[in-house]
Every structure is written in C-alpha cells, then in structure tokens.
PDB file of N, CA and C in Angstrom:
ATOM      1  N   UNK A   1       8.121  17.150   0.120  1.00  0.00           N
ATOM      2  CA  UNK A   1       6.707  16.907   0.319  1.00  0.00           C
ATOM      3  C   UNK A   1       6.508  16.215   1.672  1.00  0.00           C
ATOM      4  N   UNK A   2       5.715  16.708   2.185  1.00  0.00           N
ATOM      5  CA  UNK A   2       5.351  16.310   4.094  1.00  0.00           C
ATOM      6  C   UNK A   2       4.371  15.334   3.681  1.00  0.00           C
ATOM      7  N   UNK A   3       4.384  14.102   4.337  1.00  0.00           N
ATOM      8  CA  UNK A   3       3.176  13.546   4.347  1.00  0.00           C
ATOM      9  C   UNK A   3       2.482  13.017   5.482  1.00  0.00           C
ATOM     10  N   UNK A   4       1.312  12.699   5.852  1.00  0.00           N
ATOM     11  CA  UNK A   4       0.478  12.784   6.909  1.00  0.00           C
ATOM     12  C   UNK A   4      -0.639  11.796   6.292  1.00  0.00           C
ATOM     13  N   UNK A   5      -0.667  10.726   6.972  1.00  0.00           N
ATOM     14  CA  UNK A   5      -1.657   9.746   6.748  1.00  0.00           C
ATOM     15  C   UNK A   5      -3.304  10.318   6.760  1.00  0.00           C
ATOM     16  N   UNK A   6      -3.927   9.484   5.854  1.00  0.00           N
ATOM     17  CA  UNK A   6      -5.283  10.165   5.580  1.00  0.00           C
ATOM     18  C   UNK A   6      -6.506   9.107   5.973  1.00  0.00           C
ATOM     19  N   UNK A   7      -6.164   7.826   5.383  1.00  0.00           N
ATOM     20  CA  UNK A   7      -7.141   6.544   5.890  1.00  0.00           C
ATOM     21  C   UNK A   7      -6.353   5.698   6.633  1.00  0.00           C
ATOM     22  N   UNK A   8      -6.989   4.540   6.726  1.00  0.00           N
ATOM     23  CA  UNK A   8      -6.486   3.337   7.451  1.00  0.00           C
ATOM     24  C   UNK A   8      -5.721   2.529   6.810  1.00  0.00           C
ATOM     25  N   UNK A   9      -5.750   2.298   5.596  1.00  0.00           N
ATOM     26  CA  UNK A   9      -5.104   1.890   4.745  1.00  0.00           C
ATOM     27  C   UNK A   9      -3.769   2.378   3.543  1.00  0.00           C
ATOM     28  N   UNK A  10      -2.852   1.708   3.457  1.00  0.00           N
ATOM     29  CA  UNK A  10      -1.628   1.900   2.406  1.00  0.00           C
ATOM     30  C   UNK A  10      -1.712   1.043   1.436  1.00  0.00           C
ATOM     31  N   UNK A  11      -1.492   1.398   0.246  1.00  0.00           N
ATOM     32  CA  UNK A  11      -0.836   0.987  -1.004  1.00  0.00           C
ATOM     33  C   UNK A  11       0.562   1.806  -1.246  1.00  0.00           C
ATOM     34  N   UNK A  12       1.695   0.931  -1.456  1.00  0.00           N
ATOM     35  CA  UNK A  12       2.933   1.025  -1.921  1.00  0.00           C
ATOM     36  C   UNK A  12       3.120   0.827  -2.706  1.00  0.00           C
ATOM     37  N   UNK A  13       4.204   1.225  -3.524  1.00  0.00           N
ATOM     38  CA  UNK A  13       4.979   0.550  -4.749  1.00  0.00           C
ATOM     39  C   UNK A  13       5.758   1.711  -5.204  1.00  0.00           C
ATOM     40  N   UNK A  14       7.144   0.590  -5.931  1.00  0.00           N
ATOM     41  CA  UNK A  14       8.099   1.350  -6.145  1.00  0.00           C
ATOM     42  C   UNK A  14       7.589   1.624  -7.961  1.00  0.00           C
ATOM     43  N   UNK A  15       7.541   2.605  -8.984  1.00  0.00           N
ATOM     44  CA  UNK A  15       7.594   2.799 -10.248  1.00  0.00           C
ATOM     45  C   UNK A  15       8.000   3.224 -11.125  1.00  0.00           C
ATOM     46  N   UNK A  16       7.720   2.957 -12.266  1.00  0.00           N
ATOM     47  CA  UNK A  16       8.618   3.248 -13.315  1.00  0.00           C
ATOM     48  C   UNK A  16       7.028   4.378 -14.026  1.00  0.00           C
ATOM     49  N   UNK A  17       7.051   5.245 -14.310  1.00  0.00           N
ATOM     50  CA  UNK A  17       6.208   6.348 -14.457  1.00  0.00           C
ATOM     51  C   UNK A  17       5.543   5.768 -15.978  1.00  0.00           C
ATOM     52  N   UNK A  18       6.450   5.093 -16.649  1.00  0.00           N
ATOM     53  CA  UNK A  18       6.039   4.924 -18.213  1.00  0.00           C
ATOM     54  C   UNK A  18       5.183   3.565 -18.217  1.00  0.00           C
ATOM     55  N   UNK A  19       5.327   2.975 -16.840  1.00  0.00           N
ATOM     56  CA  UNK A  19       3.921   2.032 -16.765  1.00  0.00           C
ATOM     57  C   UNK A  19       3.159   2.389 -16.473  1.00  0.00           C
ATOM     58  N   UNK A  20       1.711   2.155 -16.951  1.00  0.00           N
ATOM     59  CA  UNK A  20       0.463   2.935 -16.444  1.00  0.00           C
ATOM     60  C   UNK A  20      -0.143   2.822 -15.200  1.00  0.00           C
ATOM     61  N   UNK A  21      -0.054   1.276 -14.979  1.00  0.00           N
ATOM     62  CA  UNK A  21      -0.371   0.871 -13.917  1.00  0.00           C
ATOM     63  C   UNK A  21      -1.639   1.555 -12.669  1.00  0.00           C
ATOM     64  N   UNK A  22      -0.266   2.320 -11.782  1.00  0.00           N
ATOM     65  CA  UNK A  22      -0.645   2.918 -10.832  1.00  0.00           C
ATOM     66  C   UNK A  22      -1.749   4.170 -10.840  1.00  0.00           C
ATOM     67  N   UNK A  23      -1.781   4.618 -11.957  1.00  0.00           N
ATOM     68  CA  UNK A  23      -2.742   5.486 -12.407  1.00  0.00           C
ATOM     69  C   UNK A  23      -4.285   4.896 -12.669  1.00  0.00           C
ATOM     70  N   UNK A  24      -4.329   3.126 -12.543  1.00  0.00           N
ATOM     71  CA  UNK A  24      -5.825   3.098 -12.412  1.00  0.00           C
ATOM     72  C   UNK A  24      -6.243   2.446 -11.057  1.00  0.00           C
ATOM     73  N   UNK A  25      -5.179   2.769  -9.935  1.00  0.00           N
ATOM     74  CA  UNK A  25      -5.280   2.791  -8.664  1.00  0.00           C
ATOM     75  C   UNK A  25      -6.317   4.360  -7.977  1.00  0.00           C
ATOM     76  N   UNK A  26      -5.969   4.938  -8.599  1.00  0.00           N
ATOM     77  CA  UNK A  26      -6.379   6.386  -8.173  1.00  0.00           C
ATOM     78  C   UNK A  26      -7.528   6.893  -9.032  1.00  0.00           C
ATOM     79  N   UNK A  27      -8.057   6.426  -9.682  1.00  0.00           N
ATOM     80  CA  UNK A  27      -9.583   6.561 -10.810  1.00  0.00           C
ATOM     81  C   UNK A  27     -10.603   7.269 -10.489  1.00  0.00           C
ATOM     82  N   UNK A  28     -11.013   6.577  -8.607  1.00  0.00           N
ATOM     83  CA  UNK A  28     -12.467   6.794  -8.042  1.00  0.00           C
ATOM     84  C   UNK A  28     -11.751   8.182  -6.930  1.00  0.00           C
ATOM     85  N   UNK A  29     -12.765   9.163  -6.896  1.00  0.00           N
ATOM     86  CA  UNK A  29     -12.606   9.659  -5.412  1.00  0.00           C
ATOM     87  C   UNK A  29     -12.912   9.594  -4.392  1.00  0.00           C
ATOM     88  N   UNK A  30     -13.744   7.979  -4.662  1.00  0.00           N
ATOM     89  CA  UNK A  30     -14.261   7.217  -3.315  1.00  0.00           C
ATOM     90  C   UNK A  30     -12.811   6.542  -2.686  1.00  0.00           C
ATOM     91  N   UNK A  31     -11.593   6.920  -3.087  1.00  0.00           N
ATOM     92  CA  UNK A  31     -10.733   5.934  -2.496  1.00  0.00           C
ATOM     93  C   UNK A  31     -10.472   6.374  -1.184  1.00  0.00           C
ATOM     94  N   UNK A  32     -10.139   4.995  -0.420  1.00  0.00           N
ATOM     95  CA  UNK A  32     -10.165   5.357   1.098  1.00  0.00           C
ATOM     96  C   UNK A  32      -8.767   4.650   1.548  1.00  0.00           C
ATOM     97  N   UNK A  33      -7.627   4.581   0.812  1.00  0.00           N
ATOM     98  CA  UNK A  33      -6.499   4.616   1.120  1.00  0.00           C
ATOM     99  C   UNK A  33      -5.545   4.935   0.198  1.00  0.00           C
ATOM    100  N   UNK A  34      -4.094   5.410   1.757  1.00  0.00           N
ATOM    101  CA  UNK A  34      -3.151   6.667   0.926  1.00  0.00           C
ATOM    102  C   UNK A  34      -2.175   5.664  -0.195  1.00  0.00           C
ATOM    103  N   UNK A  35      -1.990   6.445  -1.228  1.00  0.00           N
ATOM    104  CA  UNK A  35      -0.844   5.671  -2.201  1.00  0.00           C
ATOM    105  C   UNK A  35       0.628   6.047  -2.138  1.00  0.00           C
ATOM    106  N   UNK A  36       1.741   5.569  -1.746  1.00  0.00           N
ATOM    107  CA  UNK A  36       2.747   6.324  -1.494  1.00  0.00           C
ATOM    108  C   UNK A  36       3.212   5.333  -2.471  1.00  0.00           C
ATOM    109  N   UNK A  37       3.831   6.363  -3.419  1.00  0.00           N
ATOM    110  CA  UNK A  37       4.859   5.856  -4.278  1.00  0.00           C
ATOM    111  C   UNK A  37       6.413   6.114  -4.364  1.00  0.00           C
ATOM    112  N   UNK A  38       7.459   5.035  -4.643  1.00  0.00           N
ATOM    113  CA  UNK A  38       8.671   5.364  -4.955  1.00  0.00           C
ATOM    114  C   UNK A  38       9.035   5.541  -5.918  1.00  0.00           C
ATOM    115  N   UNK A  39       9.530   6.890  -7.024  1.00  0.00           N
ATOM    116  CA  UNK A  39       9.981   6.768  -8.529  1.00  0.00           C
ATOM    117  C   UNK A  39      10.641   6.609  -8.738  1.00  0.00           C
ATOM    118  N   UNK A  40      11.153   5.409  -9.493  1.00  0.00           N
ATOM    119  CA  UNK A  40      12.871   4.465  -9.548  1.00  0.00           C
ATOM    120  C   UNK A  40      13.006   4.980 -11.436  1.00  0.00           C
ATOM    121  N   UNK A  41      12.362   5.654 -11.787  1.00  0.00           N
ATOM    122  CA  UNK A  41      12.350   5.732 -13.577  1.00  0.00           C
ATOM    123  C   UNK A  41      11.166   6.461 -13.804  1.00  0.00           C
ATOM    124  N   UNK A  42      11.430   7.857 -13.966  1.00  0.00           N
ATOM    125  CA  UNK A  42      10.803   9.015 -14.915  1.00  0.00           C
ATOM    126  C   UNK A  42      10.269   9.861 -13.739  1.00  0.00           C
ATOM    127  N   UNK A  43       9.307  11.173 -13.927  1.00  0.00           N
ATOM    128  CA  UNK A  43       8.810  11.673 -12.852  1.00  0.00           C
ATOM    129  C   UNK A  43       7.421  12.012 -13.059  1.00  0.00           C
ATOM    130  N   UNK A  44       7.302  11.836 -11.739  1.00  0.00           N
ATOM    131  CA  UNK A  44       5.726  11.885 -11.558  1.00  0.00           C
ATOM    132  C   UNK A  44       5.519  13.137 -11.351  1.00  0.00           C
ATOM    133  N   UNK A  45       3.823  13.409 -11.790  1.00  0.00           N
ATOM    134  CA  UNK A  45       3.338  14.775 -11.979  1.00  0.00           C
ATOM    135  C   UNK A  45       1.582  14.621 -11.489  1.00  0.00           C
ATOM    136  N   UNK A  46       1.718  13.403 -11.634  1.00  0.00           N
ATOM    137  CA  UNK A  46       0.186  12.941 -10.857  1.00  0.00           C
ATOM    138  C   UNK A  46       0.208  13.311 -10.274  1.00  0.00           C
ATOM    139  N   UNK A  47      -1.146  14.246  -9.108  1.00  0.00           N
ATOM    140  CA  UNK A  47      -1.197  15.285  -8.294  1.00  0.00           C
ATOM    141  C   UNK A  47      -2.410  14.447  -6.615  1.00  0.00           C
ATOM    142  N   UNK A  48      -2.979  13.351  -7.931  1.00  0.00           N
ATOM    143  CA  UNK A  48      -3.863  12.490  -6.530  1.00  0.00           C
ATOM    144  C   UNK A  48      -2.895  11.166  -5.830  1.00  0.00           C
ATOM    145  N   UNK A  49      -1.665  11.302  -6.044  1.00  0.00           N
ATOM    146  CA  UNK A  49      -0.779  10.380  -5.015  1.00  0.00           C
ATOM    147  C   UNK A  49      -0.569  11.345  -3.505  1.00  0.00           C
ATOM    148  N   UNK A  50      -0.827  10.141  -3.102  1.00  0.00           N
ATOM    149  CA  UNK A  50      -0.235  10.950  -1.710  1.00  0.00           C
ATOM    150  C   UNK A  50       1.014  11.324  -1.018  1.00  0.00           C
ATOM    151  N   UNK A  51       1.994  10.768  -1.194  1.00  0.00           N
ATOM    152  CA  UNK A  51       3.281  10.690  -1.333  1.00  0.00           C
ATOM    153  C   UNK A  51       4.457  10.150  -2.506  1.00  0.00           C
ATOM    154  N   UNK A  52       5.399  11.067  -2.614  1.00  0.00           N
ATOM    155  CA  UNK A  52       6.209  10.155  -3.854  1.00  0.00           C
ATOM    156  C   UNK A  52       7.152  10.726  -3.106  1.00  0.00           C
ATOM    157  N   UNK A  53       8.279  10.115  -3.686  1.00  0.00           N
ATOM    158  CA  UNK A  53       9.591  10.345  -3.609  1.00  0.00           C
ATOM    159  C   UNK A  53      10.451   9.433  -4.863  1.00  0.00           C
ATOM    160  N   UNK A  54      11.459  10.107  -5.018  1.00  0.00           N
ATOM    161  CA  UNK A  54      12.360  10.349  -6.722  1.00  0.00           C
ATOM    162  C   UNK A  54      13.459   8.906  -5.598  1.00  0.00           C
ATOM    163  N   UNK A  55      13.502   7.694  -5.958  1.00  0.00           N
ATOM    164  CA  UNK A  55      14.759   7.036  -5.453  1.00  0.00           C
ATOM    165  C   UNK A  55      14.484   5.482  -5.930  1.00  0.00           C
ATOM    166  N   UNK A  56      15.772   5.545  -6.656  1.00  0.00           N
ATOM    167  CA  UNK A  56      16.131   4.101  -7.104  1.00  0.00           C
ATOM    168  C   UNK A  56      15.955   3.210  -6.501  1.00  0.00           C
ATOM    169  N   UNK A  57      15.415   1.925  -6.293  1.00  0.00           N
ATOM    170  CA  UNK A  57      15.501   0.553  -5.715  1.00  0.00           C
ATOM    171  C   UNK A  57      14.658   0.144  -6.242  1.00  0.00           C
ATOM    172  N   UNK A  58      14.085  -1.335  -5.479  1.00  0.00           N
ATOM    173  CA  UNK A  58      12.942  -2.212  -5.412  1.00  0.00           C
ATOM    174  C   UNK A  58      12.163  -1.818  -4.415  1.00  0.00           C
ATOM    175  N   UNK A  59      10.569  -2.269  -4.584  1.00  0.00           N
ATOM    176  CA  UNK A  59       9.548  -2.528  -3.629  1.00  0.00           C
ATOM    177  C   UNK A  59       9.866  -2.258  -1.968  1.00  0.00           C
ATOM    178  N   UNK A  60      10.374  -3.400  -1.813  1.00  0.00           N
ATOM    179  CA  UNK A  60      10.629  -3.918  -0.670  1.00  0.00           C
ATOM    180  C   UNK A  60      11.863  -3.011  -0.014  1.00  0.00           C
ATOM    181  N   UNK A  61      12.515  -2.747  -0.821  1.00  0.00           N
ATOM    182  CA  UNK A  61      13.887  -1.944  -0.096  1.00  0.00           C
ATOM    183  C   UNK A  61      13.574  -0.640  -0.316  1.00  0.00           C
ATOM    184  N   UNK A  62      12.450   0.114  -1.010  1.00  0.00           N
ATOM    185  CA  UNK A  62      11.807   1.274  -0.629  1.00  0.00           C
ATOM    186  C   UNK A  62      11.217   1.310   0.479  1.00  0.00           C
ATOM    187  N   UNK A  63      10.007   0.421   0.517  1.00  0.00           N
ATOM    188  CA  UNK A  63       9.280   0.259   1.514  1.00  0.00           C
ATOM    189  C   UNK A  63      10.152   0.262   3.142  1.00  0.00           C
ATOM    190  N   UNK A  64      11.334  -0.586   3.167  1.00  0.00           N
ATOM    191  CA  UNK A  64      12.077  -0.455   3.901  1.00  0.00           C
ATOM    192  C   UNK A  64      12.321   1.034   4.187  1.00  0.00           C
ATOM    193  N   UNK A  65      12.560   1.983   3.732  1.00  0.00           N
ATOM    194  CA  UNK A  65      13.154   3.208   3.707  1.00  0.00           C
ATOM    195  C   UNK A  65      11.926   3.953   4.250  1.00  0.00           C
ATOM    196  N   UNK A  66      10.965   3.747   3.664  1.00  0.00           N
ATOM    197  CA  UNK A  66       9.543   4.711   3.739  1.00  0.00           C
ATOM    198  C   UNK A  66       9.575   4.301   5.488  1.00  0.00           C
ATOM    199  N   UNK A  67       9.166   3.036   5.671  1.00  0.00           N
ATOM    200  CA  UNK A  67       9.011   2.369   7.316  1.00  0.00           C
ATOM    201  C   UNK A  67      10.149   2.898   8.007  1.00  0.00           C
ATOM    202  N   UNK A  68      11.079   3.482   7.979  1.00  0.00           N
ATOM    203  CA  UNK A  68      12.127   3.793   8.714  1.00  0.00           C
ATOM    204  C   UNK A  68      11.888   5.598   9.174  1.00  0.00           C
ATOM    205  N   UNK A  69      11.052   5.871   8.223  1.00  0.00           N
ATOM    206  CA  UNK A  69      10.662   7.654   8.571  1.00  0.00           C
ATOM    207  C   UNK A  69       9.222   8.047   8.650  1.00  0.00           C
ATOM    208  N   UNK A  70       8.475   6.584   8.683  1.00  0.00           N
ATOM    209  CA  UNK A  70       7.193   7.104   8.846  1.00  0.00           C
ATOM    210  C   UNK A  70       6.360   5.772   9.691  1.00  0.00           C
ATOM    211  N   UNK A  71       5.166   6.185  10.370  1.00  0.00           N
ATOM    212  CA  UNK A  71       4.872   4.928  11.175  1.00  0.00           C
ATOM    213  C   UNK A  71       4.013   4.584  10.460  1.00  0.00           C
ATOM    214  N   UNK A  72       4.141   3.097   9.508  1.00  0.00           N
ATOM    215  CA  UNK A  72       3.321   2.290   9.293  1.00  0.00           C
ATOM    216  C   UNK A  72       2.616   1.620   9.745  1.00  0.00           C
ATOM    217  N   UNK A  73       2.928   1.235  11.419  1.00  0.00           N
ATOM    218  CA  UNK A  73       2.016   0.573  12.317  1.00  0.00           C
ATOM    219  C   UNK A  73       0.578   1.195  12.288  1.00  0.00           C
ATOM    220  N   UNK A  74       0.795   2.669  11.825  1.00  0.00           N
ATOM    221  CA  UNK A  74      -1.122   3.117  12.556  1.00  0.00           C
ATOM    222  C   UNK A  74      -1.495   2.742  11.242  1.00  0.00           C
ATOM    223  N   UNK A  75      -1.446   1.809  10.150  1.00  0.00           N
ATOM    224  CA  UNK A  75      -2.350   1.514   8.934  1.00  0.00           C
ATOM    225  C   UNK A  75      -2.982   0.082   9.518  1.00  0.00           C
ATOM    226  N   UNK A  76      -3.911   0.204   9.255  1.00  0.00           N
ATOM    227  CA  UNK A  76      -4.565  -1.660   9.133  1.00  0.00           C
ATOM    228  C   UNK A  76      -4.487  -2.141   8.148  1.00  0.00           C
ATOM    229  N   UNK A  77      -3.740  -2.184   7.412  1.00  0.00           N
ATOM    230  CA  UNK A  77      -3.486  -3.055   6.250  1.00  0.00           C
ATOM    231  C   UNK A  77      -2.627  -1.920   5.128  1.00  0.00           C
ATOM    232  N   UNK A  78      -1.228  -2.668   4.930  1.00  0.00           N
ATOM    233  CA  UNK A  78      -0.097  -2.084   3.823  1.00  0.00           C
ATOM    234  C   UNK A  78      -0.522  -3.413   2.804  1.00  0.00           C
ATOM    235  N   UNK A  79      -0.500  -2.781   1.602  1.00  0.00           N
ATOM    236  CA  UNK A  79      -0.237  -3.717   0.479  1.00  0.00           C
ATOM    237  C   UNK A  79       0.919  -3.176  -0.549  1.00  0.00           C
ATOM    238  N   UNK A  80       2.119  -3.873  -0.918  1.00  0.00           N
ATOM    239  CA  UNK A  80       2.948  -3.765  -1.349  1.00  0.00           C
ATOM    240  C   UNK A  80       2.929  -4.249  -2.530  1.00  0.00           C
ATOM    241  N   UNK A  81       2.801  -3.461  -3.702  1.00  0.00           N
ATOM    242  CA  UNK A  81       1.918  -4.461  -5.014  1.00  0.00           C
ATOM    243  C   UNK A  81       2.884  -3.518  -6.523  1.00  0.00           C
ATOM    244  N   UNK A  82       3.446  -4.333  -7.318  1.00  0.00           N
ATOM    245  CA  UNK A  82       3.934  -4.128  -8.534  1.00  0.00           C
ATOM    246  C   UNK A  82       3.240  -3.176  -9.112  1.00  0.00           C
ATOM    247  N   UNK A  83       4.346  -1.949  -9.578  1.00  0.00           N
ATOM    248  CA  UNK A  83       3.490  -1.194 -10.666  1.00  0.00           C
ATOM    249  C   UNK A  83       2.824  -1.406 -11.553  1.00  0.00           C
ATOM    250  N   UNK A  84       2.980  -2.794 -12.472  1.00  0.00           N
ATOM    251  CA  UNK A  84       2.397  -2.487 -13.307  1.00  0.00           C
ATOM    252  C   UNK A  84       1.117  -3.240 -13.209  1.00  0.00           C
ATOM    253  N   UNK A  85       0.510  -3.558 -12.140  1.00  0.00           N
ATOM    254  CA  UNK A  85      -0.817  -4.275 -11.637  1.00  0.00           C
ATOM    255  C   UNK A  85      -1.837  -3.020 -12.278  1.00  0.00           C
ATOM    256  N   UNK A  86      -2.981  -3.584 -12.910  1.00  0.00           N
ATOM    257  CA  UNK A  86      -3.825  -2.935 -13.313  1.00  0.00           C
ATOM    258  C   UNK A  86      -5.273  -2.958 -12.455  1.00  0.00           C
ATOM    259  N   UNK A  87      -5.758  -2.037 -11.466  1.00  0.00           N
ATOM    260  CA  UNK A  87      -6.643  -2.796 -10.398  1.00  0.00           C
ATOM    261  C   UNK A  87      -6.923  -1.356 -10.369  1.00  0.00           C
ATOM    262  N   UNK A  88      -8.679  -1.620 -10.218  1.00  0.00           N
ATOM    263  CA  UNK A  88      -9.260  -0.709 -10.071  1.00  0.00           C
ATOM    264  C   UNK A  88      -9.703  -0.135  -8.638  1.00  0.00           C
ATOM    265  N   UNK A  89      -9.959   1.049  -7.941  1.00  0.00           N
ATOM    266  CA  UNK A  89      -9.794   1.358  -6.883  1.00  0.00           C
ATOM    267  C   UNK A  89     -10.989   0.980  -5.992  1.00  0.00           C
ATOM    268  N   UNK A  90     -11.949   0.604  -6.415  1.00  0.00           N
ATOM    269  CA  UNK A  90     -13.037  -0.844  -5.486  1.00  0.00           C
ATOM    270  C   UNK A  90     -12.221  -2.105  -5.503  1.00  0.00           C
ATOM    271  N   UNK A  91     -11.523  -2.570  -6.548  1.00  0.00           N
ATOM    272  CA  UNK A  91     -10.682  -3.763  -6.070  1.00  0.00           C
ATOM    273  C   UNK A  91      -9.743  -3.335  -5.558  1.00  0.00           C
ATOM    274  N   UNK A  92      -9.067  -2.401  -5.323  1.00  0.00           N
ATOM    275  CA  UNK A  92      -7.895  -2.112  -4.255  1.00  0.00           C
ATOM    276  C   UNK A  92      -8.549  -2.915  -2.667  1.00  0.00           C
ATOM    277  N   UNK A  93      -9.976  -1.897  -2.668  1.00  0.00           N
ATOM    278  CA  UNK A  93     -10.688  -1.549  -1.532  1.00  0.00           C
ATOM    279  C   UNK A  93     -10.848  -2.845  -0.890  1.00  0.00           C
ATOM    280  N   UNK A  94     -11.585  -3.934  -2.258  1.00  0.00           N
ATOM    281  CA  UNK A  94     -11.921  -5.220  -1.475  1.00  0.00           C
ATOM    282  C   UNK A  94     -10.746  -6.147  -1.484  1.00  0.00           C
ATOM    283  N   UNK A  95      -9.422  -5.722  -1.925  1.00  0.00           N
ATOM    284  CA  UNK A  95      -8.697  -6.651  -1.795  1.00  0.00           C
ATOM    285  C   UNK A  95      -8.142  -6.545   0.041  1.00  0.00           C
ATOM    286  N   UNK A  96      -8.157  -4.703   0.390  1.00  0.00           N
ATOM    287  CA  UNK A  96      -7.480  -4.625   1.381  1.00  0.00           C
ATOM    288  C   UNK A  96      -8.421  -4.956   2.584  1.00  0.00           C
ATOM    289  N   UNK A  97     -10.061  -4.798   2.579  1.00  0.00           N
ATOM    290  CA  UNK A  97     -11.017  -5.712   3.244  1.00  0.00           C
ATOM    291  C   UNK A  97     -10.624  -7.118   3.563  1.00  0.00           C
ATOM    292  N   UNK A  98      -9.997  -7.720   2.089  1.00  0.00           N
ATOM    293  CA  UNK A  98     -10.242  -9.270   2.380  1.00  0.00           C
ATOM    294  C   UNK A  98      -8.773  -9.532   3.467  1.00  0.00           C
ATOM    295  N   UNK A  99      -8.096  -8.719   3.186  1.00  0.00           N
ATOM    296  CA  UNK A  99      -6.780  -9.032   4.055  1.00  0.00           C
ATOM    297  C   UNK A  99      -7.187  -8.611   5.416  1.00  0.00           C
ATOM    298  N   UNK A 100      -7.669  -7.875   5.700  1.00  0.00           N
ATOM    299  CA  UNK A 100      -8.161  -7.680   7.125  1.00  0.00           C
ATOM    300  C   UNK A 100      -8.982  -8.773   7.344  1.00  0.00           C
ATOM    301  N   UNK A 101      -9.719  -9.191   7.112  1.00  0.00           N
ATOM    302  CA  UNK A 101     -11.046 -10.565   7.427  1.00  0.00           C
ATOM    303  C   UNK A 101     -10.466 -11.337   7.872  1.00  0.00           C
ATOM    304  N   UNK A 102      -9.040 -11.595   7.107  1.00  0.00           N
ATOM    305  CA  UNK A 102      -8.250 -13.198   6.616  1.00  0.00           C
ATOM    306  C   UNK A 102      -7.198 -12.783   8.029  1.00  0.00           C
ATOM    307  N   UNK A 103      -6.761 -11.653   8.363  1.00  0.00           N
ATOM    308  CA  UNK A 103      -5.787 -11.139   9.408  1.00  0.00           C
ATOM    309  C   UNK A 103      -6.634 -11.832  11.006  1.00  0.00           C
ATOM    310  N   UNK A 104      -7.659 -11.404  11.347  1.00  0.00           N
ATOM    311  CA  UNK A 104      -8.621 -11.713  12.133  1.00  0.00           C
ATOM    312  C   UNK A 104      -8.766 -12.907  12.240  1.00  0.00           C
ATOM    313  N   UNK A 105      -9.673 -14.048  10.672  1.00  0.00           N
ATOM    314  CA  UNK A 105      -9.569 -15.375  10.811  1.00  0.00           C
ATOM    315  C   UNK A 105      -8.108 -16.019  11.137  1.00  0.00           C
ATOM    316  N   UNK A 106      -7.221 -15.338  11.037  1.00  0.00           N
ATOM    317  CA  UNK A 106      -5.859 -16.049  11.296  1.00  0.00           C
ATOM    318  C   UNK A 106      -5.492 -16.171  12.780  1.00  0.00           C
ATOM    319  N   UNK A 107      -5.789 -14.809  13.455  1.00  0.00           N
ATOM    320  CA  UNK A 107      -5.238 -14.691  14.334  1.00  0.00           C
ATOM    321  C   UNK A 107      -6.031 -15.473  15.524  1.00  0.00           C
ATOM    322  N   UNK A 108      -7.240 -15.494  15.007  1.00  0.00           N
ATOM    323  CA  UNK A 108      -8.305 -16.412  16.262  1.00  0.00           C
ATOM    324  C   UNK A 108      -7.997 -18.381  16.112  1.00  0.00           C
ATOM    325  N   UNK A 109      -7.238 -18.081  14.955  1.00  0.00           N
ATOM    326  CA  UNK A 109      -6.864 -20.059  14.559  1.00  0.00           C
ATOM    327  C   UNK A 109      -5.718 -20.108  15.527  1.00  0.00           C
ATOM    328  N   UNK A 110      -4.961 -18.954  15.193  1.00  0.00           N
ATOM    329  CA  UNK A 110      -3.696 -19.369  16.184  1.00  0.00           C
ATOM    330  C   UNK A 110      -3.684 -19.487  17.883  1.00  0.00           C
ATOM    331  N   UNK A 111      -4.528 -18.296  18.284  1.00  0.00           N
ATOM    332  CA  UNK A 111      -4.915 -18.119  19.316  1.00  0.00           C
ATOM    333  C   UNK A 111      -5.579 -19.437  20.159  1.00  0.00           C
ATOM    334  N   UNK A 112      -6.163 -20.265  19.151  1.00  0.00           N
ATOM    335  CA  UNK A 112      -7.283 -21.052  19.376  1.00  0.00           C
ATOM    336  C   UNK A 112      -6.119 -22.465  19.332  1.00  0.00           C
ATOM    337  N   UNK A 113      -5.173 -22.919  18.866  1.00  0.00           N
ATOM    338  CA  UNK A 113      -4.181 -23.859  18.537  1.00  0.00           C
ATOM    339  C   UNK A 113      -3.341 -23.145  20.050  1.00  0.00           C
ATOM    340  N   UNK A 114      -2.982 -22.160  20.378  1.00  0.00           N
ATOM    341  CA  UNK A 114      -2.492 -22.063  21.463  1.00  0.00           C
ATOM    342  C   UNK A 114      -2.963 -22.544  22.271  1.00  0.00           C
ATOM    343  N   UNK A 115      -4.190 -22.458  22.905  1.00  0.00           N
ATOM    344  CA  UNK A 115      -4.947 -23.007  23.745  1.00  0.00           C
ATOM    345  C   UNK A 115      -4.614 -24.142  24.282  1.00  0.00           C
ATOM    346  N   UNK A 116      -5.204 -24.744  22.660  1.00  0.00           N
ATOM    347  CA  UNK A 116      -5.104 -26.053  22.597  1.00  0.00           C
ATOM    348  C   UNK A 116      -4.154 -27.158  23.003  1.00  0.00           C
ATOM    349  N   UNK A 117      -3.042 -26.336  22.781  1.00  0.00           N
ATOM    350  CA  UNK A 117      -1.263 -26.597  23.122  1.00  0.00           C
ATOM    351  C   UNK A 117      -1.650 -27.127  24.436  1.00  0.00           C
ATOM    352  N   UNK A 118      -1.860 -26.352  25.371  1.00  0.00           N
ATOM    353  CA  UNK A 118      -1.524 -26.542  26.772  1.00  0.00           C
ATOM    354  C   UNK A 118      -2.675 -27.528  27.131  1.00  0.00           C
TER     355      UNK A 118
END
C-alpha cells in the first residue's frame, strides 16, 4: 500500500485490531487528518485508515520505522496516541489544534527568554 499524505495533520498508533479503539477515530468524514496505523495483533480490514502496515513492536519504535520512509516533517502536528484511547474525531481535531496553539505559545516564550538572555 503507497501512501501519500492528505492533511496537515497525523495520528499514529501501533494496534491490536481486537481493541476498538481506533475505529472511533475515523467516525466523521469531516476528518482532516491521515491515520497511519501499525498492526502488532490481528488484521485490519478497515478501509477509512490511511495507511497500515502488518509489524510487531511498540508505538514509538513503529513510529520510528514509519519516520525513516516517510517525511513526517511536512505534518503540523503528529500525535502518537494508544490504541485503545476512545476519542472522537472533533476531539482528535481539537486536541491537534490545541497542540499547535501551545507549539506557537511555546516557541514565542522561548524566543522571548532568549532575548532576554543577552
């Protein structure tokens, strides 16, 4: 399966298919970011993920793997979040909003403490 980024935004996670989880990530067809999943246990047949791939690990050491063959830099915001999180796809939306807001307020504190430094 080829994949090709669609929004600005990622959701990850590695899963186990027999948790439901990730299936009330994908609910609305207002969603405006891609879901790439890793299947570490059972197979997926869900057809509104955007990427899967069949391989054992954790989260993080998928994610590792995914970032090594695909450019995650052009997303504004990856969220790396446990399968079995139950979150509906407006709270995906405003969670990955609030991380951008909070990315911005961060970066103008630091910027602004640099300054200050000198």
């Amino acid at each position: 399966m080829k994949y090709t980024q669609k929004n600005q935004y990622l959701v990850f996670s590695s899963i186990d298919t027999k948790r439901a989880g990730y299936s009330t990530w994908l609910e609305s067809d207002e969603r405006d970011f891609d879901v790439v999943l890793y299947v570490y246990n059972g197979t997926l047949k869900d057809k509104r993920v955007d990427y899967s791939v069949e391989k054992k690990g954790y989260k993080f050491q998928n994610f590792f793997d995914f970032a090594l063959t695909h450019d995650v830099f052009c997303y504004d915001a990856v969220w790396i979040v446990d399968d079995d999180i139950e979150i509906s796809t407006k709270n995906i939306k405003d969670t990955l909003e609030f991380i951008i807001s909070y990315t911005y307020v961060l970066y103008i504190i630091v910027h602004i403490l640099n300054i200050l430094k000198k």
